[in-house]
N, C-alpha and C. Protein backbone atom coordinates (compact mmCIF):
# COMPACT_ATOMS: atom_id res chain seq x y z
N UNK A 1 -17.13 25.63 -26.65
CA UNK A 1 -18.08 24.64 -27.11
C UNK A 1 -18.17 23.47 -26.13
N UNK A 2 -16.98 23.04 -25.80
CA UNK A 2 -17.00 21.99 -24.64
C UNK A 2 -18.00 21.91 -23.08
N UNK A 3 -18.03 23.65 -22.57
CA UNK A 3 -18.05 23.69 -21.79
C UNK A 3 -19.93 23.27 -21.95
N UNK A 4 -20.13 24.00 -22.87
CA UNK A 4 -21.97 24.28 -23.15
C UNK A 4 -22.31 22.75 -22.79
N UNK A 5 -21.41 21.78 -23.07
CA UNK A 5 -21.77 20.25 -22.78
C UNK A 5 -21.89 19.89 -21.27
N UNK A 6 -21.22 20.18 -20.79
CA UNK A 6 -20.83 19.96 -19.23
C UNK A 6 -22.10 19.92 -18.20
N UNK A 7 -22.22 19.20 -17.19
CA UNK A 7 -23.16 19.16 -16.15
C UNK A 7 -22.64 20.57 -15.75
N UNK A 8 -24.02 21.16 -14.80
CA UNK A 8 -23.82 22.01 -13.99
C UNK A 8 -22.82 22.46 -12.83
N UNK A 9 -22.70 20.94 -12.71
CA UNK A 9 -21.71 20.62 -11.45
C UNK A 9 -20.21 21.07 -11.53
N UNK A 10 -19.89 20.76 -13.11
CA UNK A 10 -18.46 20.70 -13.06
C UNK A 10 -18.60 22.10 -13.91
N UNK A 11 -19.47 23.08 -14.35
CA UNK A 11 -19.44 23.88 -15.31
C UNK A 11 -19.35 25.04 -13.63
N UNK A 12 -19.53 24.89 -12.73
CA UNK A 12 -19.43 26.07 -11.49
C UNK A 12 -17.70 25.56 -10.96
N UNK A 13 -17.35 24.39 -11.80
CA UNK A 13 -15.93 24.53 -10.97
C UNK A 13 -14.70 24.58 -11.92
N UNK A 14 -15.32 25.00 -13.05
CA UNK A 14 -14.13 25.13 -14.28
C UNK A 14 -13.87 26.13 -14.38
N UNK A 15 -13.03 26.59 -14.96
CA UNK A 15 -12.07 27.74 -15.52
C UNK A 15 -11.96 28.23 -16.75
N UNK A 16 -11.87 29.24 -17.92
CA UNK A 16 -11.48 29.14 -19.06
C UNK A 16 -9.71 28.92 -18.99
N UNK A 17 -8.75 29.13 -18.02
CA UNK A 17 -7.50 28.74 -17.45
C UNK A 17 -7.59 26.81 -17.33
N UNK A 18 -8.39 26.44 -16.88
CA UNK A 18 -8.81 24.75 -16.99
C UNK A 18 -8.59 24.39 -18.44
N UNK A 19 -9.84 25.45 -18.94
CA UNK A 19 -9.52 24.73 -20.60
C UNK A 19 -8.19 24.70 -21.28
N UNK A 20 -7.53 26.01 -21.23
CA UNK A 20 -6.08 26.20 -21.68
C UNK A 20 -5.21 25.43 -21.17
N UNK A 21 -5.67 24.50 -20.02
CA UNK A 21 -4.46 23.48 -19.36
C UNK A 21 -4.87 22.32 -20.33
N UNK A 22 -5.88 22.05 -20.49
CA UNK A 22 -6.27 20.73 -21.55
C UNK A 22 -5.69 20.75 -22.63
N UNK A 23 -5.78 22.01 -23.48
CA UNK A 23 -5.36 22.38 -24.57
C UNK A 23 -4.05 22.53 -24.94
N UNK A 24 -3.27 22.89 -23.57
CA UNK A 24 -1.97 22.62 -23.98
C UNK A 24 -0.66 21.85 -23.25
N UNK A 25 -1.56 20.54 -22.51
CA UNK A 25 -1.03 19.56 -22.37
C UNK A 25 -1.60 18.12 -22.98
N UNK A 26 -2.51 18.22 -24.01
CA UNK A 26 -3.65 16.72 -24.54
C UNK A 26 -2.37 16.46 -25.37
N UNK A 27 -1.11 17.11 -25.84
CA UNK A 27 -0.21 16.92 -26.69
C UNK A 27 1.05 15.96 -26.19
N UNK A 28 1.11 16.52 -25.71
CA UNK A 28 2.10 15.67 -24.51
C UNK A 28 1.69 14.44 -23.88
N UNK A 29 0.22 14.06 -23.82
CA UNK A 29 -0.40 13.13 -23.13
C UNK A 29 -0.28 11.96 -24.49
N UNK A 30 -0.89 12.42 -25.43
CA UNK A 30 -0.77 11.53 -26.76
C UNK A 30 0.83 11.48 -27.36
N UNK A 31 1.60 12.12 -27.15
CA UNK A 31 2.67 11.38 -27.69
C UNK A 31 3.23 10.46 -26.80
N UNK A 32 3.13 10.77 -24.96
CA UNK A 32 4.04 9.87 -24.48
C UNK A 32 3.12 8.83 -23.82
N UNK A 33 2.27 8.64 -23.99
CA UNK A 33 0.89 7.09 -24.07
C UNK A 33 1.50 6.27 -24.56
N UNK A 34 1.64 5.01 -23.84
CA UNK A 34 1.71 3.30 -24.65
C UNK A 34 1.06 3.34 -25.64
N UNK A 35 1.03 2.99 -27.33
CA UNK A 35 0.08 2.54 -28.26
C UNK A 35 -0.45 1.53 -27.56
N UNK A 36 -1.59 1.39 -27.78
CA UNK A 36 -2.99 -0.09 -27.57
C UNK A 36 -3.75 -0.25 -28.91
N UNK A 37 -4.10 -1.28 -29.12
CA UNK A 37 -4.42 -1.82 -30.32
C UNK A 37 -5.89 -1.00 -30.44
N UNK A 38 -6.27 -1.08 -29.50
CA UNK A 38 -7.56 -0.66 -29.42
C UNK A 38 -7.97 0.79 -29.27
N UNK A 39 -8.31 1.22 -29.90
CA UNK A 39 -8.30 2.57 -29.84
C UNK A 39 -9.23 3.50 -28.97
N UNK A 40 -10.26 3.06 -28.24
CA UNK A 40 -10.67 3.49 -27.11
C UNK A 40 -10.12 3.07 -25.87
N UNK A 41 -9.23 2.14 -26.14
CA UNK A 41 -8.54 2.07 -24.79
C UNK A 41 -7.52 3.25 -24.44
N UNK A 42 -6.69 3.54 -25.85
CA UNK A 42 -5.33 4.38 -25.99
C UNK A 42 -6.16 5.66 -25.50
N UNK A 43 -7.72 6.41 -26.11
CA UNK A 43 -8.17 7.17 -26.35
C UNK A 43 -8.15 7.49 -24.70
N UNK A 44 -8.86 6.65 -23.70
CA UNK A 44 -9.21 6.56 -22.63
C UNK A 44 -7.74 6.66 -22.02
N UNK A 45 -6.76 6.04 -21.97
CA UNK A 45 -5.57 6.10 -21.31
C UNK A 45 -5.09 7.82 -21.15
N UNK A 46 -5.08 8.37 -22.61
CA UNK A 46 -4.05 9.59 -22.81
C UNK A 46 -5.00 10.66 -21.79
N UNK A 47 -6.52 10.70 -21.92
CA UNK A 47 -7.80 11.26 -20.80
C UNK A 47 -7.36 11.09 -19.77
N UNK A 48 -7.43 9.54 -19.70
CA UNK A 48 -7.15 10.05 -17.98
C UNK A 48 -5.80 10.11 -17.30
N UNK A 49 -4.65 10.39 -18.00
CA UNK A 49 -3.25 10.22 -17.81
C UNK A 49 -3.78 12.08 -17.86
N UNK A 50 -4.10 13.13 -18.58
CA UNK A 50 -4.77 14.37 -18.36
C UNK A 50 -5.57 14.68 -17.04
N UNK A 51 -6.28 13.89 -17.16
CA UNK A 51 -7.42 14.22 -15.75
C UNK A 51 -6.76 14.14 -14.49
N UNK A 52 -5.76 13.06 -14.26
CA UNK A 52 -4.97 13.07 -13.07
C UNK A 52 -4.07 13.84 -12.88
N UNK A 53 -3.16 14.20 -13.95
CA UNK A 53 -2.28 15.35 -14.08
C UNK A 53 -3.47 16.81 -13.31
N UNK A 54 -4.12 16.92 -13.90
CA UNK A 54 -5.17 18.05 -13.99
C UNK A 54 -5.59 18.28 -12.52
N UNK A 55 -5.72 16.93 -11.93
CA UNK A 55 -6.62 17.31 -10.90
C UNK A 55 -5.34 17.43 -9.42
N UNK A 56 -4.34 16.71 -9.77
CA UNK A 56 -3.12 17.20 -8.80
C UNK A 56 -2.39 18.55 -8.82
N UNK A 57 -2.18 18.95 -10.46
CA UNK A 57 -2.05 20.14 -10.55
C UNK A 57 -2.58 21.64 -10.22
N UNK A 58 -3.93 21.10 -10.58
CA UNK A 58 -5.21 22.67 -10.66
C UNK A 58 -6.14 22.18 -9.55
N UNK A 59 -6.52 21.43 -9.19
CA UNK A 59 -7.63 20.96 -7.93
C UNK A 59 -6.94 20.28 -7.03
N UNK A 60 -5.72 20.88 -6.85
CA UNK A 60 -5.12 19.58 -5.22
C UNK A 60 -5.77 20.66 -4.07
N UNK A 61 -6.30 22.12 -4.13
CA UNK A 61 -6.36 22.68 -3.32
C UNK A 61 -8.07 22.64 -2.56
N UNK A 62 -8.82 21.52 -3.41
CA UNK A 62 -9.70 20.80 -2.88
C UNK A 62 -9.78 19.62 -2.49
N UNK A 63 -8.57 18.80 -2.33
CA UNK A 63 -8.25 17.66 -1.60
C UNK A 63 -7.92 17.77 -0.19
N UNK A 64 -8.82 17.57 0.50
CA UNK A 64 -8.15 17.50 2.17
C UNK A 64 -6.48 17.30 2.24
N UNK A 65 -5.98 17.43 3.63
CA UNK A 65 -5.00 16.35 3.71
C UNK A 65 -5.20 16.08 5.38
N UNK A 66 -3.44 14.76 5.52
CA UNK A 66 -3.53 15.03 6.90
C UNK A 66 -2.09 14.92 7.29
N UNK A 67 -2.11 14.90 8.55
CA UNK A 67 -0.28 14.84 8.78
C UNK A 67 0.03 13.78 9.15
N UNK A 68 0.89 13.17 8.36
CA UNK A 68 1.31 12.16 8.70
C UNK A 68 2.64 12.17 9.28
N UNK A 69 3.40 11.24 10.59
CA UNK A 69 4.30 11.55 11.09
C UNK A 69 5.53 11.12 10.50
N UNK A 70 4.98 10.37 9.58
CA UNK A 70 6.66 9.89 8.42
C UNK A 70 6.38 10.77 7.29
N UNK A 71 5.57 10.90 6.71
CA UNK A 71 5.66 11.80 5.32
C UNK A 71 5.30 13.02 5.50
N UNK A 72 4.41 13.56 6.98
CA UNK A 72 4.57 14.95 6.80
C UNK A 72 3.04 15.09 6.30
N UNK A 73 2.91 15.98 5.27
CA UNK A 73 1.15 16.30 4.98
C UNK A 73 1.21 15.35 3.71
N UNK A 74 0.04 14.69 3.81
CA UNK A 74 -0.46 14.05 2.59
C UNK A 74 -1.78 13.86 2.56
N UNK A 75 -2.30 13.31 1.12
CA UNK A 75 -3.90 14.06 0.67
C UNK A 75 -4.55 12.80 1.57
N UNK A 76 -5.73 13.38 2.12
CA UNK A 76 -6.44 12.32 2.76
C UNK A 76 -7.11 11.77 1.51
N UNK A 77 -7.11 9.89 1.81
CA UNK A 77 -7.31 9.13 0.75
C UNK A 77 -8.89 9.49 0.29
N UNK A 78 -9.73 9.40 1.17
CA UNK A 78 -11.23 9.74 0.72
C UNK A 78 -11.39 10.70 -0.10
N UNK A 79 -10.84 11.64 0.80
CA UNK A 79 -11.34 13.13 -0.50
C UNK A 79 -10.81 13.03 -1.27
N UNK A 80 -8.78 12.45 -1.57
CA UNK A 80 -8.82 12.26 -2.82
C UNK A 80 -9.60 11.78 -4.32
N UNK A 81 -9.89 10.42 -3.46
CA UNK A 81 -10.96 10.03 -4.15
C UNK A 81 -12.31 10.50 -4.89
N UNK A 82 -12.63 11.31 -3.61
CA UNK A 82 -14.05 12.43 -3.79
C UNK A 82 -13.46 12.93 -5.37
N UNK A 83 -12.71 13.98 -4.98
CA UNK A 83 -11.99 14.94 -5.89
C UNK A 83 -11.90 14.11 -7.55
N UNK A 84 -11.20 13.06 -7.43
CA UNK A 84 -11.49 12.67 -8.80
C UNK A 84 -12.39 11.82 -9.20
N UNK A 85 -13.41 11.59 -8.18
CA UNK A 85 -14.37 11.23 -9.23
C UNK A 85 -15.31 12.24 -9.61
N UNK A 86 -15.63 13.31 -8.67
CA UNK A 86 -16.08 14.60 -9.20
C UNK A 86 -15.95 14.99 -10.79
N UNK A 87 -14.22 14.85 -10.99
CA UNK A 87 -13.54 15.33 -12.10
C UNK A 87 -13.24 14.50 -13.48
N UNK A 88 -13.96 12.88 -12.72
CA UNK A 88 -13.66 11.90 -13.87
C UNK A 88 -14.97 12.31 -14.68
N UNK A 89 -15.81 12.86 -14.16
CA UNK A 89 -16.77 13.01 -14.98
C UNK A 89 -16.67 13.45 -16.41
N UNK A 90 -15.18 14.70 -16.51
CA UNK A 90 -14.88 15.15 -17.81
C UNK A 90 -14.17 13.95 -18.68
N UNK A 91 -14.21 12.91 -18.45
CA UNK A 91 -13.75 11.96 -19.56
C UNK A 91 -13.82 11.75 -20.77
N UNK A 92 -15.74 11.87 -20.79
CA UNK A 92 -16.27 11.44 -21.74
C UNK A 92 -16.63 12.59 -22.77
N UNK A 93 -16.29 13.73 -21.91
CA UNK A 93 -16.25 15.48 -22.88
C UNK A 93 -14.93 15.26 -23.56
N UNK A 94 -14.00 15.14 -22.87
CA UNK A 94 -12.41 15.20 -23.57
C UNK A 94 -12.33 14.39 -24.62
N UNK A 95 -12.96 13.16 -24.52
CA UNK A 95 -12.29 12.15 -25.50
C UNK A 95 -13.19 12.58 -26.46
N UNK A 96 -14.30 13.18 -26.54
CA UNK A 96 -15.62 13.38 -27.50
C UNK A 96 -14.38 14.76 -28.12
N UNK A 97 -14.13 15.50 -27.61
CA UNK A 97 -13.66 16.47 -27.72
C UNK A 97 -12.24 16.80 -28.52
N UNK A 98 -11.61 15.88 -28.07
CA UNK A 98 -9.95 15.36 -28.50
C UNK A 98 -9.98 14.28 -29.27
N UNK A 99 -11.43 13.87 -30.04
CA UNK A 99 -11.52 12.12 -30.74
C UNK A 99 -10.35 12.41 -32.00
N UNK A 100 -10.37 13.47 -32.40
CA UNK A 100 -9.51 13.61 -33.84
C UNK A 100 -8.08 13.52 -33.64
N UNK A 101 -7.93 14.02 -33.01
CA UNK A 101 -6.31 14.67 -32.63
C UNK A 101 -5.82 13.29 -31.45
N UNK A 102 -6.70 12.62 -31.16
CA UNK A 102 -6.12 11.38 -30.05
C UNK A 102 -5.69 10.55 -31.62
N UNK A 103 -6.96 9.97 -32.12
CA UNK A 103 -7.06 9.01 -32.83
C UNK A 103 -5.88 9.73 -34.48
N UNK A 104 -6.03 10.80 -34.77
CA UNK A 104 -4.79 10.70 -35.32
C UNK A 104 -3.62 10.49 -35.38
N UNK A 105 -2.56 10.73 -33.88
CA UNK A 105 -1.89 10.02 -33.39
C UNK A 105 -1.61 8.53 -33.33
N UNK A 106 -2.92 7.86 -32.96
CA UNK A 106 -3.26 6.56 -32.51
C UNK A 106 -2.72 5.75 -34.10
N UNK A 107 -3.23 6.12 -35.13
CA UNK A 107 -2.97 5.33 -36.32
C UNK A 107 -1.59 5.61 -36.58
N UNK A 108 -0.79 6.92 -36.76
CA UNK A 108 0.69 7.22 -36.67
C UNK A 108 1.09 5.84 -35.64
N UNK A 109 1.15 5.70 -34.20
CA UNK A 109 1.50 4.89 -33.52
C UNK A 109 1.52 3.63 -34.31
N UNK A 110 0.42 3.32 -34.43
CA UNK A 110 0.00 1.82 -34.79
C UNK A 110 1.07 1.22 -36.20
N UNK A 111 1.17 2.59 -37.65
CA UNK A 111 1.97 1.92 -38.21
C UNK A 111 3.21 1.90 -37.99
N UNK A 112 3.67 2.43 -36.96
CA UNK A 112 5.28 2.44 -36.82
C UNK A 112 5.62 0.79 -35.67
N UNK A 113 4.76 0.44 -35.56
CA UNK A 113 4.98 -0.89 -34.85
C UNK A 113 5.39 -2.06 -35.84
């Protein structure tokens, strides 16, 4: 259902293996998130604490790199960049997507403070 939402763009570079990484790490993202009072902030945090995981994990192999002579290979900063903003695009699918299961958490959090 998610995907039918998606631009074209990111629907030629997903996976049904993509989705199953969402699906079974959005759990892990919402329990170990700071509570925020605000609940599109928390909502937005646990997303993109996912999306970055996501995109180092499953898309580092579209990040340039280069060699650097103290660290050896590392991602060239631009394309990094490229790369996730390409991928920030799924933000606003996930959180539409995960609104129940974030925000149920989110109130658990809130009364244990």
């Amino acid at each position: 259902m998610l995907f039918k939402e998606l631009p074209s763009s990111l629907k030629r570079r997903l996976t049904s293996d993509d989705f199953e990484y969402f699906d079974d790490r959005i759990s892990k993202h919402i329990y170990d998130s700071p509570w925020r009072p605000e609940f599109d902030e928390f909502s937005y945090d646990v997303i993109a604490q996912l999306m970055h995981e996501f995109v180092v994990d499953r898309k580092d192999n579209e990040i340039e790199t280069d060699n650097d002579p103290e660290y050896g290979v590392i991602y060239n900063e631009e394309s990094l960049d490229k790369v996730f903003e390409m991928y920030w695009e799924l933000i606003p699918f996930l959180e539409k997507h995960y609104k129940d299961m974030i925000y149920a958490r989110w109130k658990v959090k809130g009364r244990s403070r």
